[in-house]
PDB file of N, CA and C in Angstrom:
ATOM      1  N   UNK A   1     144.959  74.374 147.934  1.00  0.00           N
ATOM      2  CA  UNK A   1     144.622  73.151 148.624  1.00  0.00           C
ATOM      3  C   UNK A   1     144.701  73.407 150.137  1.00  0.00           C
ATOM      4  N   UNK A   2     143.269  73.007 150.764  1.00  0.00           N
ATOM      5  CA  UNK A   2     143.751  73.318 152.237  1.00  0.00           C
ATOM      6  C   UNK A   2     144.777  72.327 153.003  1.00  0.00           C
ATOM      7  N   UNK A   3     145.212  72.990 154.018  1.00  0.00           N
ATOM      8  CA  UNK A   3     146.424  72.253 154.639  1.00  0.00           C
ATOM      9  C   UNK A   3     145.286  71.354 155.438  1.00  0.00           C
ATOM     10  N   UNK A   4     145.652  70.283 155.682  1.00  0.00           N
ATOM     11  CA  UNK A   4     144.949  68.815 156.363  1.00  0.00           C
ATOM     12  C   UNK A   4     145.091  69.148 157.900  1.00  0.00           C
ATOM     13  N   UNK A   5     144.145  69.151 159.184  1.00  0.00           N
ATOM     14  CA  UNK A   5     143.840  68.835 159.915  1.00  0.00           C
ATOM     15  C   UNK A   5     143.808  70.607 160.370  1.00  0.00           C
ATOM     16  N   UNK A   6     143.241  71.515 160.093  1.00  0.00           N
ATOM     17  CA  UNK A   6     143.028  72.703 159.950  1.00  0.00           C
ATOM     18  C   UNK A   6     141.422  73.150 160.069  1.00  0.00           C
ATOM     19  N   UNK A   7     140.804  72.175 159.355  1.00  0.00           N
ATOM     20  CA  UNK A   7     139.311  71.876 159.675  1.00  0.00           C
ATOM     21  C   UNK A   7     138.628  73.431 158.705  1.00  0.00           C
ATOM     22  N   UNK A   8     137.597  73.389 159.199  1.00  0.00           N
ATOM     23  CA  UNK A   8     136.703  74.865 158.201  1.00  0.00           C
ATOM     24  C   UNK A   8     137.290  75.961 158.465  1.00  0.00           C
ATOM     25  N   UNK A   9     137.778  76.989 157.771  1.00  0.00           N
ATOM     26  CA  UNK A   9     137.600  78.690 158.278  1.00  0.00           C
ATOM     27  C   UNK A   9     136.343  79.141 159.340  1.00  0.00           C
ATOM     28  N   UNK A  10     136.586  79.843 160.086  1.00  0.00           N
ATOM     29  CA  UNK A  10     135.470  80.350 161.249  1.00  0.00           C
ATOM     30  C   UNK A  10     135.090  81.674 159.898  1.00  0.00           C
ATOM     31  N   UNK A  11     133.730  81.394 160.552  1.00  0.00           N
ATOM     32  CA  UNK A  11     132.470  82.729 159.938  1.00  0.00           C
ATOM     33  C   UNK A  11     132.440  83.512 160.677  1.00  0.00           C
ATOM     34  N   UNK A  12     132.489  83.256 161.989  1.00  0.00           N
ATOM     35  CA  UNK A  12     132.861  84.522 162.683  1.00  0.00           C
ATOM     36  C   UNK A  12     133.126  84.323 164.330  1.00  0.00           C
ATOM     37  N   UNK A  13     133.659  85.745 164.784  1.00  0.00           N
ATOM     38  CA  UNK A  13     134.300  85.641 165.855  1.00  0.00           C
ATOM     39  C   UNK A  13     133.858  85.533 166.963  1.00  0.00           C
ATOM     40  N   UNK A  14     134.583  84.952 168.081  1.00  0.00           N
ATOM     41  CA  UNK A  14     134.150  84.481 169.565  1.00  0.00           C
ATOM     42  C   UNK A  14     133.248  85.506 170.279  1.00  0.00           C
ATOM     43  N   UNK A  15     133.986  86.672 170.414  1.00  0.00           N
ATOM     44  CA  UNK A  15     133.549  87.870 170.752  1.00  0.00           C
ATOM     45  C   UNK A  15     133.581  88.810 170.618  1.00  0.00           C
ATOM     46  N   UNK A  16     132.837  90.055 170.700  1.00  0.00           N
ATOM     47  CA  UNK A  16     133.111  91.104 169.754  1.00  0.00           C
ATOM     48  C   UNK A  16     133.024  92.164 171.334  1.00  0.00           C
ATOM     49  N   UNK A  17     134.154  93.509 171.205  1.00  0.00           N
ATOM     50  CA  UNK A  17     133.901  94.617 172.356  1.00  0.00           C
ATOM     51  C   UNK A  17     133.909  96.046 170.922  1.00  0.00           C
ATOM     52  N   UNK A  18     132.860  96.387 171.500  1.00  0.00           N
ATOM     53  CA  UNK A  18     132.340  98.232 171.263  1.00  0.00           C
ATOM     54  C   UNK A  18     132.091  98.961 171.927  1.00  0.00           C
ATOM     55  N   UNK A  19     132.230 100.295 171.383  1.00  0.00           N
ATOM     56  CA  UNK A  19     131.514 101.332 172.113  1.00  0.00           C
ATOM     57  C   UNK A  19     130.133 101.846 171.875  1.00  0.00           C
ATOM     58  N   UNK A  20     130.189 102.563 172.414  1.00  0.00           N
ATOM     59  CA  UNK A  20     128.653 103.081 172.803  1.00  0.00           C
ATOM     60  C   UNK A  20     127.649 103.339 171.746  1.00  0.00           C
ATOM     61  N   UNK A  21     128.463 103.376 170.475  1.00  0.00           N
ATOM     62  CA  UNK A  21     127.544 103.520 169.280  1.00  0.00           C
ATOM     63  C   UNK A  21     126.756 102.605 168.732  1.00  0.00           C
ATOM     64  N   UNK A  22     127.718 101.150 169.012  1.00  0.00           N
ATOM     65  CA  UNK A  22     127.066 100.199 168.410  1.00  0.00           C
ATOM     66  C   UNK A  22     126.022  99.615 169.680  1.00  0.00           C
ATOM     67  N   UNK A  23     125.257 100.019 170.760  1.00  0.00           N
ATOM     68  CA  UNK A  23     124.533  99.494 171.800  1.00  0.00           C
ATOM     69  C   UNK A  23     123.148  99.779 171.252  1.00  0.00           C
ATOM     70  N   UNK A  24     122.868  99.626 169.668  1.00  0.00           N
ATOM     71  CA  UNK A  24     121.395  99.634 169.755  1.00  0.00           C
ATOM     72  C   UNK A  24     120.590  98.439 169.948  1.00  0.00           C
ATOM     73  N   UNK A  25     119.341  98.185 169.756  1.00  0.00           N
ATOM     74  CA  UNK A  25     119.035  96.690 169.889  1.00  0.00           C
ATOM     75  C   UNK A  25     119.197  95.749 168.880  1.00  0.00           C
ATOM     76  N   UNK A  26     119.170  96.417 167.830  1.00  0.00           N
ATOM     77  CA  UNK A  26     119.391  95.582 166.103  1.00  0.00           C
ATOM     78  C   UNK A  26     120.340  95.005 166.212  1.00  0.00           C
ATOM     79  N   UNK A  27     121.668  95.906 166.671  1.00  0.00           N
ATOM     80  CA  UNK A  27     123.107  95.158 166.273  1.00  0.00           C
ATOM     81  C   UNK A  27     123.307  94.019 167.730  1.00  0.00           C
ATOM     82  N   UNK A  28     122.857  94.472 169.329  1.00  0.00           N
ATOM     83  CA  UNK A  28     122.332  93.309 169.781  1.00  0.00           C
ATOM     84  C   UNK A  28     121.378  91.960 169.354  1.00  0.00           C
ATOM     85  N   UNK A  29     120.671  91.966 169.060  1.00  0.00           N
ATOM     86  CA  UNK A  29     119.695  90.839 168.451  1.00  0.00           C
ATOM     87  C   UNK A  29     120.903  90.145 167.586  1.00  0.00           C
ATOM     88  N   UNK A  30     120.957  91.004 166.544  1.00  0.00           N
ATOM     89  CA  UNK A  30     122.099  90.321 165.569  1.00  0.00           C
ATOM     90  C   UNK A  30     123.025  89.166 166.232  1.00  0.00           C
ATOM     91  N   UNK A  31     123.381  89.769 166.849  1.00  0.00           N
ATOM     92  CA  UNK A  31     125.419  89.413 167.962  1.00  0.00           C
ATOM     93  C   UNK A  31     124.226  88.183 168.325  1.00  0.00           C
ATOM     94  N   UNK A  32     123.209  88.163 169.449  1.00  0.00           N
ATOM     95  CA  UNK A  32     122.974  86.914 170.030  1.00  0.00           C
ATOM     96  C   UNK A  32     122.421  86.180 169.152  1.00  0.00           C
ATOM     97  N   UNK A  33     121.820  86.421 168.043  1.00  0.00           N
ATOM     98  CA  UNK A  33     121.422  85.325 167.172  1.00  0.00           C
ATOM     99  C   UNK A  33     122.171  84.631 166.325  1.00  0.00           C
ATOM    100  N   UNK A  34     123.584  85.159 166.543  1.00  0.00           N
ATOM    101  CA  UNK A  34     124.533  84.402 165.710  1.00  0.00           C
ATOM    102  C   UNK A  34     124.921  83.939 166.806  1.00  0.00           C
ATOM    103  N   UNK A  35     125.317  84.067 168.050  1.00  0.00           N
ATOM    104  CA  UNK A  35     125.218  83.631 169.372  1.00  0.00           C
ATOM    105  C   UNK A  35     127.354  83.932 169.387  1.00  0.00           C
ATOM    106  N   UNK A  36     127.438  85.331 169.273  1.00  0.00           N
ATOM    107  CA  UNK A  36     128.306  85.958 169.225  1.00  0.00           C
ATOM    108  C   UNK A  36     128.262  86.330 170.836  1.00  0.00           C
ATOM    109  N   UNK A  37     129.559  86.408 171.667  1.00  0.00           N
ATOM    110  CA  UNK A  37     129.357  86.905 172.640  1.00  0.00           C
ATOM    111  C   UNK A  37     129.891  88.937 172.471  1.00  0.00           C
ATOM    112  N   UNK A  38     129.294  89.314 173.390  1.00  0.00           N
ATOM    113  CA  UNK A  38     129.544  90.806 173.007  1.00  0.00           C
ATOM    114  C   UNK A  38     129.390  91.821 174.610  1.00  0.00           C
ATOM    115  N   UNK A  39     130.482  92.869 174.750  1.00  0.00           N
ATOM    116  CA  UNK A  39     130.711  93.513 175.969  1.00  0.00           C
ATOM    117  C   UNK A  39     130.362  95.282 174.686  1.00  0.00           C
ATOM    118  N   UNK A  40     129.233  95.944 175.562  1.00  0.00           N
ATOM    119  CA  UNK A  40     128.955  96.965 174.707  1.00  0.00           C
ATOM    120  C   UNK A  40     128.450  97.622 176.080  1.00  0.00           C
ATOM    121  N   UNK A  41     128.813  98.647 175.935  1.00  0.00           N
ATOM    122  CA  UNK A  41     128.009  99.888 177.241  1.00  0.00           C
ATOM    123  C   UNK A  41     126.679 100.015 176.792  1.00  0.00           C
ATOM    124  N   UNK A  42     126.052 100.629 178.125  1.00  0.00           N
ATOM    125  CA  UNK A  42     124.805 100.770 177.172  1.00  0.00           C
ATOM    126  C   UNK A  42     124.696 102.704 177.295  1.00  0.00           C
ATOM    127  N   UNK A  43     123.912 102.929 176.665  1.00  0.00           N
ATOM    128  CA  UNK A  43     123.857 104.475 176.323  1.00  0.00           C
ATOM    129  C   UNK A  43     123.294 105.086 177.312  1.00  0.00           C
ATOM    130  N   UNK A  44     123.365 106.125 178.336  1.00  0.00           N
ATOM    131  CA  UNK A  44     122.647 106.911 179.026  1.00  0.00           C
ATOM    132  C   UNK A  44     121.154 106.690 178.731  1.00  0.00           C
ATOM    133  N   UNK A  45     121.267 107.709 177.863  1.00  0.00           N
ATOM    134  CA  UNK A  45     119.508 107.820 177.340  1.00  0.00           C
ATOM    135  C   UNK A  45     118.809 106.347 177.058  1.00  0.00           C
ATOM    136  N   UNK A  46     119.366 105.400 176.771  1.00  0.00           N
ATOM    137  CA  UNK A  46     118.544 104.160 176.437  1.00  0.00           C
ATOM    138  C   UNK A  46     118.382 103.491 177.899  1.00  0.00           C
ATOM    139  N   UNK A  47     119.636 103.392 178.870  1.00  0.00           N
ATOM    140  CA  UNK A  47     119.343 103.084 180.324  1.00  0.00           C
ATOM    141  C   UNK A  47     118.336 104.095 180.779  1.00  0.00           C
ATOM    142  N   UNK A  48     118.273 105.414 180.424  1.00  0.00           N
ATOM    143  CA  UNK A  48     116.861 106.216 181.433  1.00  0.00           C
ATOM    144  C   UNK A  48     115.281 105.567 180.799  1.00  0.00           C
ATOM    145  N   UNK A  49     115.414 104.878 179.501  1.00  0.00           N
ATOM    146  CA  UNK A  49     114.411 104.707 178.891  1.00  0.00           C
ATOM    147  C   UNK A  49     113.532 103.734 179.471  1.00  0.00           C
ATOM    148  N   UNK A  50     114.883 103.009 179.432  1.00  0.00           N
ATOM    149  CA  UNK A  50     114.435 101.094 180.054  1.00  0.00           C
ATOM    150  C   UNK A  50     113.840 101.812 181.891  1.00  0.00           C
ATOM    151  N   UNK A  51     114.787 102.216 181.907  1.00  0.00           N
ATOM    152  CA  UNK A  51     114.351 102.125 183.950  1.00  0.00           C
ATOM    153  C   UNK A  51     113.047 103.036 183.951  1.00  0.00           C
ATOM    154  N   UNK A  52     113.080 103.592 183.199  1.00  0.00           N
ATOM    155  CA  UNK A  52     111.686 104.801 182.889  1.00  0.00           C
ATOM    156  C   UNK A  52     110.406 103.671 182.771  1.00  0.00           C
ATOM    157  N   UNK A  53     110.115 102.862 181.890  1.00  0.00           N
ATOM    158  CA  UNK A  53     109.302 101.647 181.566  1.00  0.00           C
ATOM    159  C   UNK A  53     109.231 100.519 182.652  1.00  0.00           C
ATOM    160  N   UNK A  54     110.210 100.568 183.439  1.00  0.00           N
ATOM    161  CA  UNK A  54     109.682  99.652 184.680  1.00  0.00           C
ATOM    162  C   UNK A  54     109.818  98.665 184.292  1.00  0.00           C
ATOM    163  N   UNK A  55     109.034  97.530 184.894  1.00  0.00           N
ATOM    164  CA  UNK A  55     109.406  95.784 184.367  1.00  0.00           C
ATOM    165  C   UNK A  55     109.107  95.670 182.577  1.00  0.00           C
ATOM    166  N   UNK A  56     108.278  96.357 182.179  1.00  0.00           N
ATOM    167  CA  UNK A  56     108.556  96.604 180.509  1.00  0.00           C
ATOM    168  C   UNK A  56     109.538  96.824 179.891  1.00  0.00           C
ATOM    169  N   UNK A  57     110.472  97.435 180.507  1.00  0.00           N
ATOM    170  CA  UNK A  57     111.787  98.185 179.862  1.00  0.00           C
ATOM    171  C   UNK A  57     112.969  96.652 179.676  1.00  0.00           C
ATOM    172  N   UNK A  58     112.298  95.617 180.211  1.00  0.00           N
ATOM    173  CA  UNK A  58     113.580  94.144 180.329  1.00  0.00           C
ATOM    174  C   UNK A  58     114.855  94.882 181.107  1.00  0.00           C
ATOM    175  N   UNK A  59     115.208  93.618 180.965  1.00  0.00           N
ATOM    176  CA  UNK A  59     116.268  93.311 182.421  1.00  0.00           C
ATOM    177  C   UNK A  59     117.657  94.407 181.218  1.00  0.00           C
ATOM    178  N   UNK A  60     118.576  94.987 182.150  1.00  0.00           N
ATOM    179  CA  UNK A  60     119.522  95.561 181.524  1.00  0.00           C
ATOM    180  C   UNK A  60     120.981  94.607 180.838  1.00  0.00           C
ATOM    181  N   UNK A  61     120.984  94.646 179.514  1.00  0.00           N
ATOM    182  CA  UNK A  61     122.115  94.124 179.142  1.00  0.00           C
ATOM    183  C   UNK A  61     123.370  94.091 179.583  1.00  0.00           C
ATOM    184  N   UNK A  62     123.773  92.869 179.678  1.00  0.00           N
ATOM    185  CA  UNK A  62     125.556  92.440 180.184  1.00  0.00           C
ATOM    186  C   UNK A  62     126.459  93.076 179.798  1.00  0.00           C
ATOM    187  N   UNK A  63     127.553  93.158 180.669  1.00  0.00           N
ATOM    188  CA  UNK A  63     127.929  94.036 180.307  1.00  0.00           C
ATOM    189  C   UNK A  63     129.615  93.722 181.297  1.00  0.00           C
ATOM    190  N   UNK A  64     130.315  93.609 180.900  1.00  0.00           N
ATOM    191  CA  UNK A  64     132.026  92.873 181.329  1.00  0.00           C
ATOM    192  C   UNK A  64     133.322  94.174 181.562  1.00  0.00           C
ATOM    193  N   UNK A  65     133.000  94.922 182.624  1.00  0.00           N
ATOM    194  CA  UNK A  65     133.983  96.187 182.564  1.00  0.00           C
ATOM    195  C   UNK A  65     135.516  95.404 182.176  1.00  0.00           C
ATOM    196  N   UNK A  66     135.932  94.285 182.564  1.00  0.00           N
ATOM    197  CA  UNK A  66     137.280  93.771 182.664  1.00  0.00           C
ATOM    198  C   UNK A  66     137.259  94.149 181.634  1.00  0.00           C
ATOM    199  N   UNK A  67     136.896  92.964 180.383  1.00  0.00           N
ATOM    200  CA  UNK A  67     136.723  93.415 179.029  1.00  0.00           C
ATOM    201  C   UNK A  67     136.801  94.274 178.047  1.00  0.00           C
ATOM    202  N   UNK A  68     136.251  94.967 179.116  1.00  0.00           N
ATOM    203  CA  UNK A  68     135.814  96.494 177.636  1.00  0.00           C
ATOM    204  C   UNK A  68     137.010  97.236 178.328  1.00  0.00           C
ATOM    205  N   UNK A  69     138.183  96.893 179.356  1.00  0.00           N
ATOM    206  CA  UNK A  69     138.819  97.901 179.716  1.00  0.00           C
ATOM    207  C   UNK A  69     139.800  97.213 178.426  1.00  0.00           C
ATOM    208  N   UNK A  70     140.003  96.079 178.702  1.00  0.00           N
ATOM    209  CA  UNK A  70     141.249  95.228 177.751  1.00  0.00           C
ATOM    210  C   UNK A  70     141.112  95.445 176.204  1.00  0.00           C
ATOM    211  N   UNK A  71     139.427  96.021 175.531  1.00  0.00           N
ATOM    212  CA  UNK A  71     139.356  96.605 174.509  1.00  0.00           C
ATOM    213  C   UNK A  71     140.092  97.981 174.240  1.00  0.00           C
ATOM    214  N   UNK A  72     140.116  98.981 175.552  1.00  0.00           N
ATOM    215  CA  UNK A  72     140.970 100.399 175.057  1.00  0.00           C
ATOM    216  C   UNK A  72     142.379 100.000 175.334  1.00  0.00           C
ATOM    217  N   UNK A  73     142.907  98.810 175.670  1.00  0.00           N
ATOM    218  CA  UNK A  73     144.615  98.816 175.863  1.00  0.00           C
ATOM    219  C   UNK A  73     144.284  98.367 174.422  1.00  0.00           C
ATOM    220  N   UNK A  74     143.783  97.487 173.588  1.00  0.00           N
ATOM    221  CA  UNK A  74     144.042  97.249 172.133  1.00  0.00           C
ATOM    222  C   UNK A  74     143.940  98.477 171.250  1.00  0.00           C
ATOM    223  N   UNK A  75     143.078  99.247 171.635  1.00  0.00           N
ATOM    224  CA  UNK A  75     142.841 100.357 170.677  1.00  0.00           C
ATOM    225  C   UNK A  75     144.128 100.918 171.095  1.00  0.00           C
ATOM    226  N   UNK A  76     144.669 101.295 171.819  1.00  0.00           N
ATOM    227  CA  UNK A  76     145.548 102.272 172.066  1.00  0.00           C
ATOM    228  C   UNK A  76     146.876 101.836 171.537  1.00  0.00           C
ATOM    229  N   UNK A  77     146.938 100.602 171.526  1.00  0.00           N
ATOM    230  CA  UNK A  77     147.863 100.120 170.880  1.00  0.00           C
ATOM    231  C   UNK A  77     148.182 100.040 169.268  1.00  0.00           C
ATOM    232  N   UNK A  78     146.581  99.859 168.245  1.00  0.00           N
ATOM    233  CA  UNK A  78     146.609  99.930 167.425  1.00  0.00           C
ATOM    234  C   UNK A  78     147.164 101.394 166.814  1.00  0.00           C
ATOM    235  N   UNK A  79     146.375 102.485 167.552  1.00  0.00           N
ATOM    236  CA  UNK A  79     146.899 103.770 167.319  1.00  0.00           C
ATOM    237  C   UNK A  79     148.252 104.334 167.442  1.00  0.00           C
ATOM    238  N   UNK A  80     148.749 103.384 167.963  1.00  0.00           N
ATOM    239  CA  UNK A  80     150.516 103.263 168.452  1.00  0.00           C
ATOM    240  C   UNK A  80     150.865 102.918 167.036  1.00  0.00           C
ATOM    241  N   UNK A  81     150.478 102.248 166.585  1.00  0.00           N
ATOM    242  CA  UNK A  81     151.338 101.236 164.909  1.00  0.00           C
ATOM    243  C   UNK A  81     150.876 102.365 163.900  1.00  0.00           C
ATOM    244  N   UNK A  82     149.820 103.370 164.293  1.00  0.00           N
ATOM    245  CA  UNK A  82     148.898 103.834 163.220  1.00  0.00           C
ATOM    246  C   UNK A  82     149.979 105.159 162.571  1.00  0.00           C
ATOM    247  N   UNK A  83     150.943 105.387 164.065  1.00  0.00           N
ATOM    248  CA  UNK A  83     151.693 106.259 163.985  1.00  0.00           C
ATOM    249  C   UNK A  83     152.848 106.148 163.409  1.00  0.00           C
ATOM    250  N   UNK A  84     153.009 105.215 162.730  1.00  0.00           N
ATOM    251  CA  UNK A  84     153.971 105.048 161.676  1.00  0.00           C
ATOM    252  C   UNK A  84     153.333 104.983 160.305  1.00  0.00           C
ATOM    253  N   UNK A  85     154.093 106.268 159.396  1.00  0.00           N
ATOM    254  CA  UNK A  85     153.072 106.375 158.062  1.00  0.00           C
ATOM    255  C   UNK A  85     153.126 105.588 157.377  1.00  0.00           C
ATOM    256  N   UNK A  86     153.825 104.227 157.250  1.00  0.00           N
ATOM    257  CA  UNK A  86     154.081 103.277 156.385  1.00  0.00           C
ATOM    258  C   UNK A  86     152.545 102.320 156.862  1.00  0.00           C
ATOM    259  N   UNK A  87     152.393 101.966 157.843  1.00  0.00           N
ATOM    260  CA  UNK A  87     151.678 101.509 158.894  1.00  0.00           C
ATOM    261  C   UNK A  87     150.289 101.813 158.164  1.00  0.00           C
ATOM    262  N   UNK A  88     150.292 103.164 158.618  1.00  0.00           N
ATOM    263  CA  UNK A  88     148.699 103.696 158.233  1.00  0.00           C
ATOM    264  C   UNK A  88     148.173 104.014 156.975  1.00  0.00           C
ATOM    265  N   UNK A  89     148.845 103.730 156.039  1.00  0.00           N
ATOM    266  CA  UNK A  89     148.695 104.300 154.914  1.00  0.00           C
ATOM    267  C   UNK A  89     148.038 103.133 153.722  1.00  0.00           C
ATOM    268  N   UNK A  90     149.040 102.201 154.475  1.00  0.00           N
ATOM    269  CA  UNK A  90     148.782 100.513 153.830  1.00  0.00           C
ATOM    270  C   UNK A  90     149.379 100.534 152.280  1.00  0.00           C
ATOM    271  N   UNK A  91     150.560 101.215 151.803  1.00  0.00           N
ATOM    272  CA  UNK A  91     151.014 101.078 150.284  1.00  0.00           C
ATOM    273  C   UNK A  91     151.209  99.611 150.309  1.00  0.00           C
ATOM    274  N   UNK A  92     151.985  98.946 151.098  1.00  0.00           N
ATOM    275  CA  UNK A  92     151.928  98.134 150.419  1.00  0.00           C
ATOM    276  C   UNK A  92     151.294  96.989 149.916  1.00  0.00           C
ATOM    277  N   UNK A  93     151.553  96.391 148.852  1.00  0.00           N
ATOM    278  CA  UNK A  93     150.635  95.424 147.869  1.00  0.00           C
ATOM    279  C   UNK A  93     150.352  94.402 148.670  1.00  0.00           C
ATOM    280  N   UNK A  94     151.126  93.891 148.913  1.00  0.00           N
ATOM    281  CA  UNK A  94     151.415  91.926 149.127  1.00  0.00           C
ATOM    282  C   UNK A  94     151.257  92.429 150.424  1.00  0.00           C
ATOM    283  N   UNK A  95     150.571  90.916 151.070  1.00  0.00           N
ATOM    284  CA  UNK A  95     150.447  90.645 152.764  1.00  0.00           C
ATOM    285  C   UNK A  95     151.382  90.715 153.826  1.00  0.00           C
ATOM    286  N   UNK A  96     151.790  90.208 153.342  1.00  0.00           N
ATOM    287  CA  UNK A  96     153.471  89.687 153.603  1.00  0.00           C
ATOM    288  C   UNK A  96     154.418  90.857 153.895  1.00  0.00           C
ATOM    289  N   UNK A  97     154.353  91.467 152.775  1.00  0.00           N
ATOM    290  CA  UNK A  97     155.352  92.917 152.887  1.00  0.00           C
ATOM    291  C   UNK A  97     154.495  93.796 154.372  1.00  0.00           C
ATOM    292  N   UNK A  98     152.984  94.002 154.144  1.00  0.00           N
ATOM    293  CA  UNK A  98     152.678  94.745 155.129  1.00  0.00           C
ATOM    294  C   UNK A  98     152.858  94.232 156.689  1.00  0.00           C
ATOM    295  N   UNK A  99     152.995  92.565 156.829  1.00  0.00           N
ATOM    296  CA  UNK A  99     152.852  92.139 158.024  1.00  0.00           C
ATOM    297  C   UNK A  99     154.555  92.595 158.536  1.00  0.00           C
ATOM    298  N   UNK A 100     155.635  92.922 157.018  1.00  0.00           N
ATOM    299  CA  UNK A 100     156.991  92.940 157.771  1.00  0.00           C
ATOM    300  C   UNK A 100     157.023  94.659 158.434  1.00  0.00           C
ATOM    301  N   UNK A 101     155.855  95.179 157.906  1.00  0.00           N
ATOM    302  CA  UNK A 101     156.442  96.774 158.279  1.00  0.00           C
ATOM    303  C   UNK A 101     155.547  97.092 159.112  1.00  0.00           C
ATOM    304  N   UNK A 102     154.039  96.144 159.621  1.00  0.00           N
ATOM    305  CA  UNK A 102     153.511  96.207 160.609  1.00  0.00           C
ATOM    306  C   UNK A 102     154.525  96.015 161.831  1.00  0.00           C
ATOM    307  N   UNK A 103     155.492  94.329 161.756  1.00  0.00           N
ATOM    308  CA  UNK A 103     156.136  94.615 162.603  1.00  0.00           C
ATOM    309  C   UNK A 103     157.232  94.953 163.321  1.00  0.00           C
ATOM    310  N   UNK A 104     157.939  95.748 161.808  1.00  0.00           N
ATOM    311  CA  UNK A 104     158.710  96.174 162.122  1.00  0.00           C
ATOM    312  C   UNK A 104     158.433  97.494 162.794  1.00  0.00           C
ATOM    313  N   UNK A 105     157.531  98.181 162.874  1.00  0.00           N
ATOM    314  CA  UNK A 105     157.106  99.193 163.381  1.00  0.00           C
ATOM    315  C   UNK A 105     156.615  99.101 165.320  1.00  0.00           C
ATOM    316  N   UNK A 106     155.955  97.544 165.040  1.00  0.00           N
ATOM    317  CA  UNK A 106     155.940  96.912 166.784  1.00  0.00           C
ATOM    318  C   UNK A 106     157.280  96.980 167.257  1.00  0.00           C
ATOM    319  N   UNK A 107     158.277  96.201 166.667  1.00  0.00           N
ATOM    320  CA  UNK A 107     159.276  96.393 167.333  1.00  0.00           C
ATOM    321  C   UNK A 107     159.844  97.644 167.987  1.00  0.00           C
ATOM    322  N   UNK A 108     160.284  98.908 166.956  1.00  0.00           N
ATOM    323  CA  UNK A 108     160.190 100.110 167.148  1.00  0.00           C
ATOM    324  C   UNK A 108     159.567 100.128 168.138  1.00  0.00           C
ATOM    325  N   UNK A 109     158.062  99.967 168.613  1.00  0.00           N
ATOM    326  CA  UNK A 109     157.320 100.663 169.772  1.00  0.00           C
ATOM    327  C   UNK A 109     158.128 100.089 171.120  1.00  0.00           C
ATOM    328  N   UNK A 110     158.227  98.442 170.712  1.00  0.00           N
ATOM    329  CA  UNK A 110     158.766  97.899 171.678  1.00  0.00           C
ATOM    330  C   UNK A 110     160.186  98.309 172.646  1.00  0.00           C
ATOM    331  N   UNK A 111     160.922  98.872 171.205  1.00  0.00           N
ATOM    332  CA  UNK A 111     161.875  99.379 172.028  1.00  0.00           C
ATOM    333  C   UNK A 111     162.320 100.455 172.685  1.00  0.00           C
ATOM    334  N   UNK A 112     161.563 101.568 172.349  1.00  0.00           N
ATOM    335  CA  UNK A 112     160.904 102.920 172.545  1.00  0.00           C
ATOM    336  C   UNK A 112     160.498 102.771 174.271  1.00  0.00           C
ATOM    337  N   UNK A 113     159.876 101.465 174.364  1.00  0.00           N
ATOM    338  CA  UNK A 113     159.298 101.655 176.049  1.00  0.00           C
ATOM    339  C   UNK A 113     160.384 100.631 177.119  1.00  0.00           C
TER     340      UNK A 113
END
C-alpha cells in the first residue's frame, strides 16, 4: 500500500552527467525528448566534424564544466566504497543488510580522512 501524500514514483531522473562515450546524437535526442537535462563532453572528432560543416554542422551542445567536475568527485567516491569487498561484491540478499555494509564501509572512509 502506498504511503499517502508521497504522490507517483518518478520515471526518471532530473539530470543525467557522462562521459565522452555516451555524446552521440541518439542518446542526446533521447535525454531531450524525455526532456532530461544532461552535461556530456563532446568528442574531439565529432567537434572537428561539426566546425568542419560550418553553419550545417548546428550550434555546439551544452555543456556545464561545474557539473561534470561534481560528477568525478561522485565517481571517485563511489570507487572509494567499491574498495571494500563486501561493498563490491554485493553478497548480500536483503536491501537493508547491503545499505548497513554500504554504510558501514562510508563510515570507515569517513574516518580514515
Amino acid at each position: 500500500m502506498p504511503r499517502p501524500g508521497l504522490g507517483r514514483p518518478r520515471k526518471k531522473p532530473d539530470s543525467l552527467a557522462a562521459d565522452k562515450a555516451y555524446s552521440n546524437g541518439l542518446i542526446r535526442e533521447y535525454l531531450r525528448r524525455r526532456g532530461i537535462r544532461h552535461t556530456i563532453p563532446e568528442k574531439a572528432d565529432s567537434q572537428a566534424a561539426r566546425i568542419r560543416k560550418g553553419s550545417r554542422g548546428g550550434r555546439p551542445p551544452g555543456f556545464d564544466e561545474y557539473r561534470y567536475k561534481k560528477r568525478n568527485t561522485v565517481e571517485r567516491a563511489i570507487n572509494r566504497l567499491k574498495q571494500s569487498r563486501a561493498v563490491a561484491t554485493r553478497y548480500d540478499k536483503r536491501g537493508y543488510v547491503f545499505l548497513g555494509t554500504a554504510t558501514a564501509a562510508a563510515v570507515a572512509i569517513w574516518l580514515r580522512t
